[in-house]
N, C-alpha and C. Protein backbone atom coordinates (compact mmCIF):
# COMPACT_ATOMS: atom_id res chain seq x y z
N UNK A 1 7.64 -4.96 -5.62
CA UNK A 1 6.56 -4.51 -4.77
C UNK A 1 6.95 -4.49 -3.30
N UNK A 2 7.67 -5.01 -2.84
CA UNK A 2 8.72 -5.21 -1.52
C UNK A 2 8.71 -3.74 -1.42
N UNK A 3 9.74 -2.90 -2.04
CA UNK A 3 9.46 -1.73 -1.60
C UNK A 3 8.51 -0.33 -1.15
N UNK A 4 7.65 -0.76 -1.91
CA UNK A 4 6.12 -0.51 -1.73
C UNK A 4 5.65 -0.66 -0.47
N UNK A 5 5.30 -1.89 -0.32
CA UNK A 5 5.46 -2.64 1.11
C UNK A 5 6.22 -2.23 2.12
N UNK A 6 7.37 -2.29 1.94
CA UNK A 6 8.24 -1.65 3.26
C UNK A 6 7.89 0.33 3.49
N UNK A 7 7.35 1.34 2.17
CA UNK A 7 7.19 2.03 2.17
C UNK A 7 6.01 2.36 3.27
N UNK A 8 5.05 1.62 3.10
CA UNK A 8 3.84 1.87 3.60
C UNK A 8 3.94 1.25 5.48
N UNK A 9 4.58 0.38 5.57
CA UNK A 9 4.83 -0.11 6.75
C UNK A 9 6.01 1.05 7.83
N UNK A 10 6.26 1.47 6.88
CA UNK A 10 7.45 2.79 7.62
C UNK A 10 6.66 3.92 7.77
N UNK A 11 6.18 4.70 6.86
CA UNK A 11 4.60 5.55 7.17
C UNK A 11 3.43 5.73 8.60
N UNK A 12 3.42 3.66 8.34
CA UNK A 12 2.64 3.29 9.85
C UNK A 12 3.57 3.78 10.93
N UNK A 13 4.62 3.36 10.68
CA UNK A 13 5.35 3.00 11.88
C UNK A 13 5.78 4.97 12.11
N UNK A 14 5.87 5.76 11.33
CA UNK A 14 6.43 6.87 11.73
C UNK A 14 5.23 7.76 12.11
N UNK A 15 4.00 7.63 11.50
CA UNK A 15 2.37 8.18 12.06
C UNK A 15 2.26 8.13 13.34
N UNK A 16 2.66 6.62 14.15
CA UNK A 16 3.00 6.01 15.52
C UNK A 16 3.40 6.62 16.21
N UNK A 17 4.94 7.11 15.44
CA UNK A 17 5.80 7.83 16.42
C UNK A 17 5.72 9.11 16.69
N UNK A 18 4.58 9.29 15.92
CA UNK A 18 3.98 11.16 15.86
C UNK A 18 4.78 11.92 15.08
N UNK A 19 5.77 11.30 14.16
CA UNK A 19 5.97 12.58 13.31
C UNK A 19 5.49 12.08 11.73
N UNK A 20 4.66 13.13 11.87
CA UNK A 20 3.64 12.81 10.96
C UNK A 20 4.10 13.26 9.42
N UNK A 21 5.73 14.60 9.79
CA UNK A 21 6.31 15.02 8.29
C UNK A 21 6.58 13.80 7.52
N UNK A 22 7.42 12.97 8.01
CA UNK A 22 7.52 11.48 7.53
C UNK A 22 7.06 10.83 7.19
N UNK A 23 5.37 10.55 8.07
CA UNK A 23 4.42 9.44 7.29
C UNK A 23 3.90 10.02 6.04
N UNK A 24 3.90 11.55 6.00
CA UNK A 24 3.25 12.19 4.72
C UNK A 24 4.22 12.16 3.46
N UNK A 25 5.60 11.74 3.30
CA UNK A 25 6.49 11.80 2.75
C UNK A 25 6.71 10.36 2.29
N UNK A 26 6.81 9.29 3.22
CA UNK A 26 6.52 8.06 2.90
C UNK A 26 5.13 7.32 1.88
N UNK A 27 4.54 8.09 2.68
CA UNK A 27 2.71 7.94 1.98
C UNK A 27 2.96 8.43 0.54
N UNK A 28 3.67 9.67 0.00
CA UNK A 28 3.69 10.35 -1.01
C UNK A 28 4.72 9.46 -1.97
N UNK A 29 5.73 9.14 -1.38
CA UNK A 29 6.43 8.27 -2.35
C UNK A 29 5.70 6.74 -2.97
N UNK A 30 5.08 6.18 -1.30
CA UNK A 30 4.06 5.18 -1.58
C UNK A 30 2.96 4.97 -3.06
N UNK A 31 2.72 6.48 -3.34
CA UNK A 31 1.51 7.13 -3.84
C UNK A 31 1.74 6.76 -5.30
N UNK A 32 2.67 7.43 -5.28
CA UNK A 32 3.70 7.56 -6.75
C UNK A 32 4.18 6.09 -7.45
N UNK A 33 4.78 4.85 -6.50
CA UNK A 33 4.39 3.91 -6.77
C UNK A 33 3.58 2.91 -7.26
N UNK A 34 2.17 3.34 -6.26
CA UNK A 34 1.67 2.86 -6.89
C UNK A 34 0.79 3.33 -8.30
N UNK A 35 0.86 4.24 -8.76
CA UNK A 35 0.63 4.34 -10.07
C UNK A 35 1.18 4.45 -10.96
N UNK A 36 2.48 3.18 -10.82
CA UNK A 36 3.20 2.62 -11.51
C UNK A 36 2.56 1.28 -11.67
N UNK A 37 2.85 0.76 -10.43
CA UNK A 37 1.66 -0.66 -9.95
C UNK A 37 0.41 -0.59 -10.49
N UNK A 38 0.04 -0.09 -10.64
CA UNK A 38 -1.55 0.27 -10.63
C UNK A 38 -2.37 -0.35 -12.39
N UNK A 39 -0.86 0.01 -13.24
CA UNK A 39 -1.49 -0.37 -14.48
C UNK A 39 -0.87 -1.80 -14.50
N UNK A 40 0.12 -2.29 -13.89
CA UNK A 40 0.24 -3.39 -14.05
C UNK A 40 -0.90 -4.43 -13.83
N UNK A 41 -1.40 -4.51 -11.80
CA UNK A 41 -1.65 -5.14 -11.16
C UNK A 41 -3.53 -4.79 -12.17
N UNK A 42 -3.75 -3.95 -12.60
CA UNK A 42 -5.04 -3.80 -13.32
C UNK A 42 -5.20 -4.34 -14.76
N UNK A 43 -3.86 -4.71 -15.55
CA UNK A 43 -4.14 -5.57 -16.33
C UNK A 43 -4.04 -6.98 -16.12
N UNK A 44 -3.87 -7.75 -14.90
CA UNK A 44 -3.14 -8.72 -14.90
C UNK A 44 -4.15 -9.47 -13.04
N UNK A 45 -4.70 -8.46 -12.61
CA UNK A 45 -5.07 -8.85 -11.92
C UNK A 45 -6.80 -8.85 -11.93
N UNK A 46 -7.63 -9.00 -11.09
CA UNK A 46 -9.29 -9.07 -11.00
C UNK A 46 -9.59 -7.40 -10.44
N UNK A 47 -10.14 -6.80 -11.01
CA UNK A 47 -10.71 -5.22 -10.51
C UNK A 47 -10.74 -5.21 -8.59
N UNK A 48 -11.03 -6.13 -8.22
CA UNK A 48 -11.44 -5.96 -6.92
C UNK A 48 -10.46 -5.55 -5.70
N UNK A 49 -8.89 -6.37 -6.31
CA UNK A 49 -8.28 -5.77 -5.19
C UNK A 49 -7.35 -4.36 -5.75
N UNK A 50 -7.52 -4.32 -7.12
CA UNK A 50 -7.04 -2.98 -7.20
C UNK A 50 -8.36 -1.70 -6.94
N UNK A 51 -9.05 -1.67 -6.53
CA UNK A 51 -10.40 -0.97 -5.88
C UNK A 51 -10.25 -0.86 -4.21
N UNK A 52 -9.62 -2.58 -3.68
CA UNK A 52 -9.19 -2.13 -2.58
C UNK A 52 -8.46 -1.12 -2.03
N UNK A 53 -7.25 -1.46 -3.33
CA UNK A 53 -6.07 -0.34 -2.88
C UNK A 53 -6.63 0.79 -3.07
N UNK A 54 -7.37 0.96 -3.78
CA UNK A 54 -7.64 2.73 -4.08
C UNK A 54 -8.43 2.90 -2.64
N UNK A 55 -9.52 2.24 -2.11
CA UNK A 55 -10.09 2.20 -0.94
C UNK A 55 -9.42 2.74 0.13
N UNK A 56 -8.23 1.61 0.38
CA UNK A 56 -7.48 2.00 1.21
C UNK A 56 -6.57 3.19 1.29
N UNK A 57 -5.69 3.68 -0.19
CA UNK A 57 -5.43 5.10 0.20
C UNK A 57 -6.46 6.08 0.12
N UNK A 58 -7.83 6.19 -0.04
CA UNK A 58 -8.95 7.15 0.41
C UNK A 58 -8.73 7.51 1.96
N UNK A 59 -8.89 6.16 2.40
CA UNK A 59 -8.77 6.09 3.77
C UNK A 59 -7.93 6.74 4.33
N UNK A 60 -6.52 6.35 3.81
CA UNK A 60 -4.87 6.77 4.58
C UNK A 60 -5.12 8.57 4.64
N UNK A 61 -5.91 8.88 3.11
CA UNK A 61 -5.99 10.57 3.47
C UNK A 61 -6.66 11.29 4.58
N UNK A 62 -7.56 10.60 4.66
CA UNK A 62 -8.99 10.87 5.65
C UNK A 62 -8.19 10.65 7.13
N UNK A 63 -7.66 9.84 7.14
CA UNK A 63 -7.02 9.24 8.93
C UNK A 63 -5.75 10.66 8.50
N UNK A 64 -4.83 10.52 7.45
CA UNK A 64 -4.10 11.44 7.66
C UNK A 64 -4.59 12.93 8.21
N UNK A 65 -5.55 13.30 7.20
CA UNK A 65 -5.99 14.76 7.55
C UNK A 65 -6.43 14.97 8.96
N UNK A 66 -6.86 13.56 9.99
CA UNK A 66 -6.83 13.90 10.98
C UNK A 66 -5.87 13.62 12.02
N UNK A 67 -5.24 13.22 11.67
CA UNK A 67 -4.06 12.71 12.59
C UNK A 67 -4.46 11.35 13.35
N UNK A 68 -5.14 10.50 12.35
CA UNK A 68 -5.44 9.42 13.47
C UNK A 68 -4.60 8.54 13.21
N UNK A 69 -3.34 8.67 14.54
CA UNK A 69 -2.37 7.48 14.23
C UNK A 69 -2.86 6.23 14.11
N UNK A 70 -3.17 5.92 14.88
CA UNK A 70 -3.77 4.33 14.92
C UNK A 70 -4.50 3.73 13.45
N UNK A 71 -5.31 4.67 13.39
CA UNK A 71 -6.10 4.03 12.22
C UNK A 71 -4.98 4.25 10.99
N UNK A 72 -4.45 5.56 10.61
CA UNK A 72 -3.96 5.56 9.75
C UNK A 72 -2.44 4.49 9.62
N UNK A 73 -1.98 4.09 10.51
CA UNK A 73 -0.87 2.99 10.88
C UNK A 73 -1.57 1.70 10.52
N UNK A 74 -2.88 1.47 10.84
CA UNK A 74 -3.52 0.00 10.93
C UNK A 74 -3.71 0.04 9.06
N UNK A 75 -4.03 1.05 8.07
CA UNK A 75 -4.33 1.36 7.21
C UNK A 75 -3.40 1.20 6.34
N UNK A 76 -1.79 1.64 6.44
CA UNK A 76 -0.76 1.21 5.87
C UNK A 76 -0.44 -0.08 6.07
N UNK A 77 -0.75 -0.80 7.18
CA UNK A 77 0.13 -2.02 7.58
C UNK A 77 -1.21 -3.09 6.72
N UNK A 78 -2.57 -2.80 6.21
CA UNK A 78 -3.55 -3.46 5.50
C UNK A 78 -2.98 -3.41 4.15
N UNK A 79 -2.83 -2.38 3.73
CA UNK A 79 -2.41 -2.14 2.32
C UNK A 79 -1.08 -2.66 2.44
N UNK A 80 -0.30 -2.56 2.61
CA UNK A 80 0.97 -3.10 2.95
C UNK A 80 1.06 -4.95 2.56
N UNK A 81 0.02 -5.43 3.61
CA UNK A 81 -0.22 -6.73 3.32
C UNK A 81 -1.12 -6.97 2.00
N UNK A 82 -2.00 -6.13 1.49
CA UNK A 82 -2.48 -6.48 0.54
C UNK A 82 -1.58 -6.42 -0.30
N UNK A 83 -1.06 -5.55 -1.01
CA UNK A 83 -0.08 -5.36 -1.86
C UNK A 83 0.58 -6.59 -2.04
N UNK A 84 1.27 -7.39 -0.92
CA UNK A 84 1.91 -8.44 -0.89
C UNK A 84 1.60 -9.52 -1.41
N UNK A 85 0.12 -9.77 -1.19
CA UNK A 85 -0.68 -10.93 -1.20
C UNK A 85 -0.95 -10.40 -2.93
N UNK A 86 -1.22 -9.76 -3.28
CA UNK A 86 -1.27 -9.44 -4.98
C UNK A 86 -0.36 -10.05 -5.40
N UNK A 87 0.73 -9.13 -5.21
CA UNK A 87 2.18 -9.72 -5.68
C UNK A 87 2.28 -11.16 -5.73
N UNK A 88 1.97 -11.84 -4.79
CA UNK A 88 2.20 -13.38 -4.46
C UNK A 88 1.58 -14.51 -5.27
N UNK A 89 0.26 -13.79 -5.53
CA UNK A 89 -0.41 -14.60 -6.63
C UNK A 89 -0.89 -14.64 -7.75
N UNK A 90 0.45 -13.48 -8.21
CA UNK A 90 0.87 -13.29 -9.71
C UNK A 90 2.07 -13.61 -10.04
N UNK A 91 3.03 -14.49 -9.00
CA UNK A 91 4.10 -14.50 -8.89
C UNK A 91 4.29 -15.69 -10.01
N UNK A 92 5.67 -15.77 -10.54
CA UNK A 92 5.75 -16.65 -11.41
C UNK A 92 5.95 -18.05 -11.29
N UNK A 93 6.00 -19.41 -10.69
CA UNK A 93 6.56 -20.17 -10.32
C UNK A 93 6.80 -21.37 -11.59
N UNK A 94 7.60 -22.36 -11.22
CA UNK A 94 8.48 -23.31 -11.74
C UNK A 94 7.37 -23.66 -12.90
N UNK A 95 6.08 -24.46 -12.11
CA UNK A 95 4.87 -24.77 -12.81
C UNK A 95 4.39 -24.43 -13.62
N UNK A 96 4.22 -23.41 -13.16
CA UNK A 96 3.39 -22.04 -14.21
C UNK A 96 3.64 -21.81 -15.64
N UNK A 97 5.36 -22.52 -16.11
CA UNK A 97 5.97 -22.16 -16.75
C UNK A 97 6.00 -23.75 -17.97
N UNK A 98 6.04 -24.83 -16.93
CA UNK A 98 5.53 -26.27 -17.56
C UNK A 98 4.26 -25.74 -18.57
């Protein structure tokens, strides 16, 4: 999911820099990801934050179609961290396994 993550944080960061061919290319690979993710983190996780994510790329389209860097940057770098925080507390540890 790291890459995911770094996907969506590069998106922000290239929306920023105004070239927007990039964030739409990043976003698109992002996209594709996650509906790979998507059946995982939905069998395994609670409906709510996979609803987020869908939330949040609604959003990323809407800020995209207008070019709103800011929001659409603040929008990747949310999802970005959410994603993470999923990942984290499905993660497997030592315990888990006792």
């Amino acid at each position: 999911h790291e890459e995911f993550s770094i996907g969506l944080e590069e998106a922000g960061q290239f929306a920023m820099a105004g070239n927007w061919t990039a964030a739409e290319k990043q976003l698109a690979k992002s996209k594709e990801k996650w509906q790979t993710y998507k059946r995982f983190w939905a069998s395994f996780t609670d409906h709510e934050p996979v609803e987020q994510v869908q939330n949040l790329f609604s959003q990323l389209e809407l800020f995209q179609a207008r070019r709103l860097d800011v929001e659409f940057a603040s929008a990747c770098y949310a999802l970005a961290e959410l994603s993470e925080a999923i990942d984290e507390s499905h993660a497997l540890n030592w315990w888990s396994v006792l």
